[in-house]
Protein backbone atom coordinates (compact mmCIF):
# COMPACT_ATOMS: atom_id res chain seq x y z
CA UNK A 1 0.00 0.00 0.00
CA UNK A 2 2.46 2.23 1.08
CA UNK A 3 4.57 1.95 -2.39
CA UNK A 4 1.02 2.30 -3.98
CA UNK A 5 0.95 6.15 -2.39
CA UNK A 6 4.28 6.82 -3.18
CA UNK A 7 4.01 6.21 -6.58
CA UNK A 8 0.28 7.89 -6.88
CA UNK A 9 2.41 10.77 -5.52
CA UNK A 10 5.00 10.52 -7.91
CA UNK A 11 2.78 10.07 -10.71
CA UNK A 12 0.78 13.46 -9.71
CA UNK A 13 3.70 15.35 -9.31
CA UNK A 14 5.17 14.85 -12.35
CA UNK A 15 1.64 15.05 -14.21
CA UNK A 16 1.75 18.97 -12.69
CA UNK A 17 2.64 21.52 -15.78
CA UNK A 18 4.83 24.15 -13.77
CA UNK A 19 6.62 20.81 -11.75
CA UNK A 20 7.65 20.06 -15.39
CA UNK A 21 8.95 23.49 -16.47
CA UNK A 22 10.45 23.74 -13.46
CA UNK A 23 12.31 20.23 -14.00
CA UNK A 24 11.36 19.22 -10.73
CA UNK A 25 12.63 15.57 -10.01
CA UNK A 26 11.59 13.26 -7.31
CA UNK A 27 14.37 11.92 -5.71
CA UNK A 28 12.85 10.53 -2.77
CA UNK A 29 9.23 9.28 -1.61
CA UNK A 30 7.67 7.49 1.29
CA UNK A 31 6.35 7.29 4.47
CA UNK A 32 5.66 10.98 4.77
CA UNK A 33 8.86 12.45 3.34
CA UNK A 34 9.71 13.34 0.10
CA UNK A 35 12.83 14.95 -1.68
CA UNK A 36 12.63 17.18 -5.06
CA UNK A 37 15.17 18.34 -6.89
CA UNK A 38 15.14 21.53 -9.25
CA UNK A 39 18.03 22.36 -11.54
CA UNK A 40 19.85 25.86 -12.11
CA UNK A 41 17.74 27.04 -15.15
CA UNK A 42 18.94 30.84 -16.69
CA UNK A 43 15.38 31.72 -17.60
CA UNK A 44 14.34 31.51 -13.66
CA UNK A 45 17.21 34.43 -12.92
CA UNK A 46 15.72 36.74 -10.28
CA UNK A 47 18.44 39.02 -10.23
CA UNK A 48 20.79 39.12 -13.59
CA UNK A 49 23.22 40.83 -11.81
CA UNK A 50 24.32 37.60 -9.39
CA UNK A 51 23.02 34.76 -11.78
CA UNK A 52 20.76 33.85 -8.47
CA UNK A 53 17.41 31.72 -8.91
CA UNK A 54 14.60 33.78 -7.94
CA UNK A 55 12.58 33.28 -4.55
CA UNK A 56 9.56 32.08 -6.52
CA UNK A 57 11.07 29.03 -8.27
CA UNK A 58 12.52 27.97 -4.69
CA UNK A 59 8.84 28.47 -3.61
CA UNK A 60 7.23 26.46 -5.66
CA UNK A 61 9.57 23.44 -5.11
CA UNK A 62 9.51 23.51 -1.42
CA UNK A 63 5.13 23.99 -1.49
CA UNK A 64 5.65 20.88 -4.23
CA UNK A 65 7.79 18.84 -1.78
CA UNK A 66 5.43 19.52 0.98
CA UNK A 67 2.14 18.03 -0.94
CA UNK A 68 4.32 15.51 -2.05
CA UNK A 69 5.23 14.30 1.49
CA UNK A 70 1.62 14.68 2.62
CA UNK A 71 0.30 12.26 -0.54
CA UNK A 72 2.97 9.45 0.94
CA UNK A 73 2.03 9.92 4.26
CA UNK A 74 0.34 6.32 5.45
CA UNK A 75 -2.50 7.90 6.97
CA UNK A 76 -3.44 10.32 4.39
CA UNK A 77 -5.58 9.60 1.07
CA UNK A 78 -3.96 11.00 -2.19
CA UNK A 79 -5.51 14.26 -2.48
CA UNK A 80 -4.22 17.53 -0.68
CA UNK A 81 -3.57 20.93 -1.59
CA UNK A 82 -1.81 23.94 0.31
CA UNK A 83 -3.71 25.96 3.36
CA UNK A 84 -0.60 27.99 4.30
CA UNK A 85 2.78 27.81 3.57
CA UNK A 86 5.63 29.94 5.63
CA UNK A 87 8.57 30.33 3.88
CA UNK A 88 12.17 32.20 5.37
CA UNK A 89 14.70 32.62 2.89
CA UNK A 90 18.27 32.25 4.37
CA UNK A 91 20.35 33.04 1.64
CA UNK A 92 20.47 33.11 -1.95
CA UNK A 93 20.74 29.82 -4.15
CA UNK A 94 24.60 29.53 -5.05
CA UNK A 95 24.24 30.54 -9.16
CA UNK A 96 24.58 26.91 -11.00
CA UNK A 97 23.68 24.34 -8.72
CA UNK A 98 20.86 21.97 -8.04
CA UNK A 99 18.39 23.52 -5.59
CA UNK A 100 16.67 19.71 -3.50
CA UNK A 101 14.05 20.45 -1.18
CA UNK A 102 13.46 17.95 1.22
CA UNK A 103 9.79 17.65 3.46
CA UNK A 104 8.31 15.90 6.14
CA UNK A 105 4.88 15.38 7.13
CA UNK A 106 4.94 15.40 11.03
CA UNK A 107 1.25 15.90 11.97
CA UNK A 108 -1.88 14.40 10.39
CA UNK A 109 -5.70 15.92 11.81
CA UNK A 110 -9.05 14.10 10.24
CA UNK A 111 -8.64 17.20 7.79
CA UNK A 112 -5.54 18.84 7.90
CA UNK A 113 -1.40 17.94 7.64
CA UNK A 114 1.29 19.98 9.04
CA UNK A 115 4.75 20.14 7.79
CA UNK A 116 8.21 21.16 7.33
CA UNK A 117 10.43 21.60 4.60
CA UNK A 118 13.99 22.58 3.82
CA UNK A 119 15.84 23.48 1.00
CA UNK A 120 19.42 23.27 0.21
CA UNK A 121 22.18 23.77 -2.46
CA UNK A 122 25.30 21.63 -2.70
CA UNK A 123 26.29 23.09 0.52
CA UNK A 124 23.44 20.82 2.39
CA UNK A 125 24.33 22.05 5.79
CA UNK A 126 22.92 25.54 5.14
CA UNK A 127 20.02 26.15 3.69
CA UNK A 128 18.56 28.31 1.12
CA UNK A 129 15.70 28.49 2.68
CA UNK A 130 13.07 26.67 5.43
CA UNK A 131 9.41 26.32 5.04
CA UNK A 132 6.56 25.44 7.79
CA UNK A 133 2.93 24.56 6.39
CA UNK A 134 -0.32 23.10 6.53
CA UNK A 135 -2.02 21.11 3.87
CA UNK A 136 -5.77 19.57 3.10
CA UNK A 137 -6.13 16.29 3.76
CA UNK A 138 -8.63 15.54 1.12
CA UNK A 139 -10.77 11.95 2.12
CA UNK A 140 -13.02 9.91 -0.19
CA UNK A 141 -16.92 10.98 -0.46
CA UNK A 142 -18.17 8.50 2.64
CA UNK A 143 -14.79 7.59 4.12
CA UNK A 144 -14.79 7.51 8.17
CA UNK A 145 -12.87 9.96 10.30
């Protein structure tokens, strides 16, 4: 079952138009976590002057990652789409590299997932930016609590 969901998820997220311009990548699934990968593309440049990806592309992965990791959680159905998302930038994308976000559903309600998210560069151990969320929890017309 659990494989079943990760793959759903997989499927969905790489069925999603802007995951595909974006070149999103899922690296990882399962269990409530999930890991996507973006690469350094020039035509997402925020600022020309530094080469550095703009804050919306890094966005869009990490609220990506974070409905991914809700899908492959074992106690939620397939469906889910974003409440809130909190997002603090750190610092700026080092021009060139892979940007991976990585996310973890911690906290499942009847109707509503919480989690976290981080995203990194090649330098893994500090981050471009951290994200904090909460996510639908969509269940089946007639499904029990």
């Amino acid at each position: 079952m659990r494989d079943d969901k990760a793959s759903l998820a997989k499927q969905f997220i790489q069925a999603i138009p802007h995951s595909r311009a974006l070149n999103m990548r899922v690296e990882q699934i399962g269990d409530g976590v999930a890991e996507i990968s973006m690469p350094y593309d020039e035509a997402l440049i925020g600022d020309p002057q530094t080469g550095v990806i703009h804050g919306g592309a890094v966005s869009a992965l990490m609220d990506t990652c974070g409905g991914a990791a809700v899908m492959s959680h074992p106690d939620a159905p397939a469906g889910t789409a974003t409440i809130s998302l909190r997002i603090d930038y750190m610092r700026a994308a080092t021009p060139g590299q892979r940007i991976t976000a990585r996310a973890e559903c911690y906290h499942i309600t009847r109707s509503v997932a919480f989690v976290r998210a981080r995203a990194s560069d090649a330098d893994a151990d500090n981050p471009v930016a951290t994200a904090s969320g909460s996510f639908t929890v969509e269940r089946p017309k007639g499904a029990g609590a």
